[in-house]
C-alpha atoms as a PDB file:
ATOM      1  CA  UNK A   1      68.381  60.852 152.304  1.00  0.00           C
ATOM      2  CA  UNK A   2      66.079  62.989 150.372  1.00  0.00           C
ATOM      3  CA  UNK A   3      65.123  62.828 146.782  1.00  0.00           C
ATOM      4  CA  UNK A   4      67.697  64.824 145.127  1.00  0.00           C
ATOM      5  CA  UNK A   5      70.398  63.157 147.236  1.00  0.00           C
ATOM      6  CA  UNK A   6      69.229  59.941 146.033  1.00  0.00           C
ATOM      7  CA  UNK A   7      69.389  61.189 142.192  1.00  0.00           C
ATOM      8  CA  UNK A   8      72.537  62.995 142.684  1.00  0.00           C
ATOM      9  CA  UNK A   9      74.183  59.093 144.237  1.00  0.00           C
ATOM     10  CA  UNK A  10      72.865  57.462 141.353  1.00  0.00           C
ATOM     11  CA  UNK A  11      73.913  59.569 138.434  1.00  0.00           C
ATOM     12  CA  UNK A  12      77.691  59.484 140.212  1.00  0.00           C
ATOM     13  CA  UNK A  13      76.833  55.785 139.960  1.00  0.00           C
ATOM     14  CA  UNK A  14      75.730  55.398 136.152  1.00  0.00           C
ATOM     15  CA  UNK A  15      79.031  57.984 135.300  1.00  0.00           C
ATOM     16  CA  UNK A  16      81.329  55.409 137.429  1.00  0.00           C
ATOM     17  CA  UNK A  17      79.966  52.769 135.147  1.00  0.00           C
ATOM     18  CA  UNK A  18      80.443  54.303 131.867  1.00  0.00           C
ATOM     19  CA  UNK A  19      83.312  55.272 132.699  1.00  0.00           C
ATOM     20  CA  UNK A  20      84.727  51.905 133.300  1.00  0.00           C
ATOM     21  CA  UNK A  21      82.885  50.822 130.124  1.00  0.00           C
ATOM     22  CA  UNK A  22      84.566  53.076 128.041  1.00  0.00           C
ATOM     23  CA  UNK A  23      87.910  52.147 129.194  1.00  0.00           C
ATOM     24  CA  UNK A  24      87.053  48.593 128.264  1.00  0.00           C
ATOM     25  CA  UNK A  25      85.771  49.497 125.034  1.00  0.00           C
ATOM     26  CA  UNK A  26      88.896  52.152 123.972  1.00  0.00           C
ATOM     27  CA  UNK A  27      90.867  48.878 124.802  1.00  0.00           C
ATOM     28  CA  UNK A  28      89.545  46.688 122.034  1.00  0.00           C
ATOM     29  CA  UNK A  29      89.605  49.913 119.507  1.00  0.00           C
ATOM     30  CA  UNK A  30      89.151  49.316 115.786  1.00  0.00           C
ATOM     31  CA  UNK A  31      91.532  50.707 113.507  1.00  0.00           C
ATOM     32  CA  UNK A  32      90.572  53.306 111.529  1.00  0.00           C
ATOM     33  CA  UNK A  33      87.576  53.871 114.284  1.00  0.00           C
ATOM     34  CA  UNK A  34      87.204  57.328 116.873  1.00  0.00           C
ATOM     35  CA  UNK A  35      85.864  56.438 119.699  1.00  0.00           C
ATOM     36  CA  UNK A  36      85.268  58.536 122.488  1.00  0.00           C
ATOM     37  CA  UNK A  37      88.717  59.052 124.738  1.00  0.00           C
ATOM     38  CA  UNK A  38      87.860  57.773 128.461  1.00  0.00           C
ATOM     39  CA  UNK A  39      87.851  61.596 129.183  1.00  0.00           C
ATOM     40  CA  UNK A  40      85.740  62.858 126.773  1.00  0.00           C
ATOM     41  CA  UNK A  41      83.196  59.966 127.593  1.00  0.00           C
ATOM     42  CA  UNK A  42      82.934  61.106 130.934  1.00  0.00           C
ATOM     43  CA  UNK A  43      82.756  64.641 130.020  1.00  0.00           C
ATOM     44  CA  UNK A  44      79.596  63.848 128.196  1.00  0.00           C
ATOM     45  CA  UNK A  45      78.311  62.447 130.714  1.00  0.00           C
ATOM     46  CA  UNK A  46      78.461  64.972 133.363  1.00  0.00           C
ATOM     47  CA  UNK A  47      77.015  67.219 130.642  1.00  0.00           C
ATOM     48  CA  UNK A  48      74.195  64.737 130.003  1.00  0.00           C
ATOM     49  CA  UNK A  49      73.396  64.843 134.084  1.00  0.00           C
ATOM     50  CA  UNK A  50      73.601  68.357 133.740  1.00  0.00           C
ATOM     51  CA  UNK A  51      70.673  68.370 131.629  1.00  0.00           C
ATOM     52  CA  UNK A  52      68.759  66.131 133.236  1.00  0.00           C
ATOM     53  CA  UNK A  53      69.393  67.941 136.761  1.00  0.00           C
ATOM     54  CA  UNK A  54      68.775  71.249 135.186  1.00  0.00           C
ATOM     55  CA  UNK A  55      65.633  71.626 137.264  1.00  0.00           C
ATOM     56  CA  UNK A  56      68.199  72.374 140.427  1.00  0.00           C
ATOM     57  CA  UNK A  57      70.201  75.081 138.789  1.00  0.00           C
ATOM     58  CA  UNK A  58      73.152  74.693 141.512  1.00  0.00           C
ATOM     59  CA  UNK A  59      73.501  70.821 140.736  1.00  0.00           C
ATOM     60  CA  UNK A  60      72.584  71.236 136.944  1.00  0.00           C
ATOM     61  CA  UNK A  61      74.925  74.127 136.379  1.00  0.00           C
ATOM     62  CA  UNK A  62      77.983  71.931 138.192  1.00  0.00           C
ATOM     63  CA  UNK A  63      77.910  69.407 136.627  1.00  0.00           C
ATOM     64  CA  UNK A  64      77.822  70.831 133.192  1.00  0.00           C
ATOM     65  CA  UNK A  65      80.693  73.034 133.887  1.00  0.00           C
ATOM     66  CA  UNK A  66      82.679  69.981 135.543  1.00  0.00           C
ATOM     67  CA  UNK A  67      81.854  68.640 131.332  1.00  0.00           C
ATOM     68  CA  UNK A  68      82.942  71.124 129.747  1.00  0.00           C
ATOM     69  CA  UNK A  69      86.140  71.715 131.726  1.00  0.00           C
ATOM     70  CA  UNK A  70      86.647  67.947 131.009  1.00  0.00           C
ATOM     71  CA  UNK A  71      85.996  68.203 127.532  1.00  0.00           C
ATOM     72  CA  UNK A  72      88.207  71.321 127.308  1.00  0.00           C
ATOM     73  CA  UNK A  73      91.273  68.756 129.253  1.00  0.00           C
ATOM     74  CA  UNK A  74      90.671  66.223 126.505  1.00  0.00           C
ATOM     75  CA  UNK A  75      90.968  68.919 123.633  1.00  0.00           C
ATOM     76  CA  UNK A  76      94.695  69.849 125.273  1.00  0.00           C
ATOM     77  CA  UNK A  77      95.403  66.258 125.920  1.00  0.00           C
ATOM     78  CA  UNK A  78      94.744  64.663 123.002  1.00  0.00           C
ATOM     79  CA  UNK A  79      97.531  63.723 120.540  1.00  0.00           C
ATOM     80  CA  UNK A  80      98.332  66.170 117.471  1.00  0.00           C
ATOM     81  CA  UNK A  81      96.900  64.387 114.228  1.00  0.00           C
ATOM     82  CA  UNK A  82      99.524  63.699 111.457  1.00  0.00           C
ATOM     83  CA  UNK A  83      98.594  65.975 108.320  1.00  0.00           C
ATOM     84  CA  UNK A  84      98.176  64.317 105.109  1.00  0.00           C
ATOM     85  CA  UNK A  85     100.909  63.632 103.558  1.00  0.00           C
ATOM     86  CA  UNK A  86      99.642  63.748  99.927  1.00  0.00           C
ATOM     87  CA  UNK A  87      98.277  67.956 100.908  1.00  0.00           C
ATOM     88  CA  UNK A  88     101.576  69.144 101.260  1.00  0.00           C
END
């Protein structure tokens, strides 16, 4: 395995594991609180590795568009929020 193979294995690695932290964490959710959806987590990190791979365009620009078309999932996902009640 060369170098960017090995960087490429362990970014997968880190995402895997905040990924599985974030579903622990959106478990024991505060009321009141936003947190981060389990989606929109990972989407930031694959934009994160993006950025730090940007030196290898094809790799950087992947995973950065893999982020934003997760981020863009979670927008359409995500549950309509009640409007005030007290506006109108």
């Amino acid at each position: 395995m060369n170098a960017s193979q090995i960087y490429i294995a362990i970014s997968i690695a880190i995402l895997a594991i905040i990924a599985v932290l974030l579903l622990f964490v959106s478990k024991r959710k505060k009321p009141g609180g936003k947190i981060f959806t389990p989606l929109a987590g990972l989407a930031f990190g694959f934009i994160l590795a993006g950025l730090f791979f940007g030196e290898e365009r094809p790799i950087g620009y992947s995973l950065t568009g893999m982020g934003v078309i997760l981020a863009v999932v979670d927008m359409f996902k995500r549950p309509k929020s009640k409007k005030h009640e007290s506006m109108g």
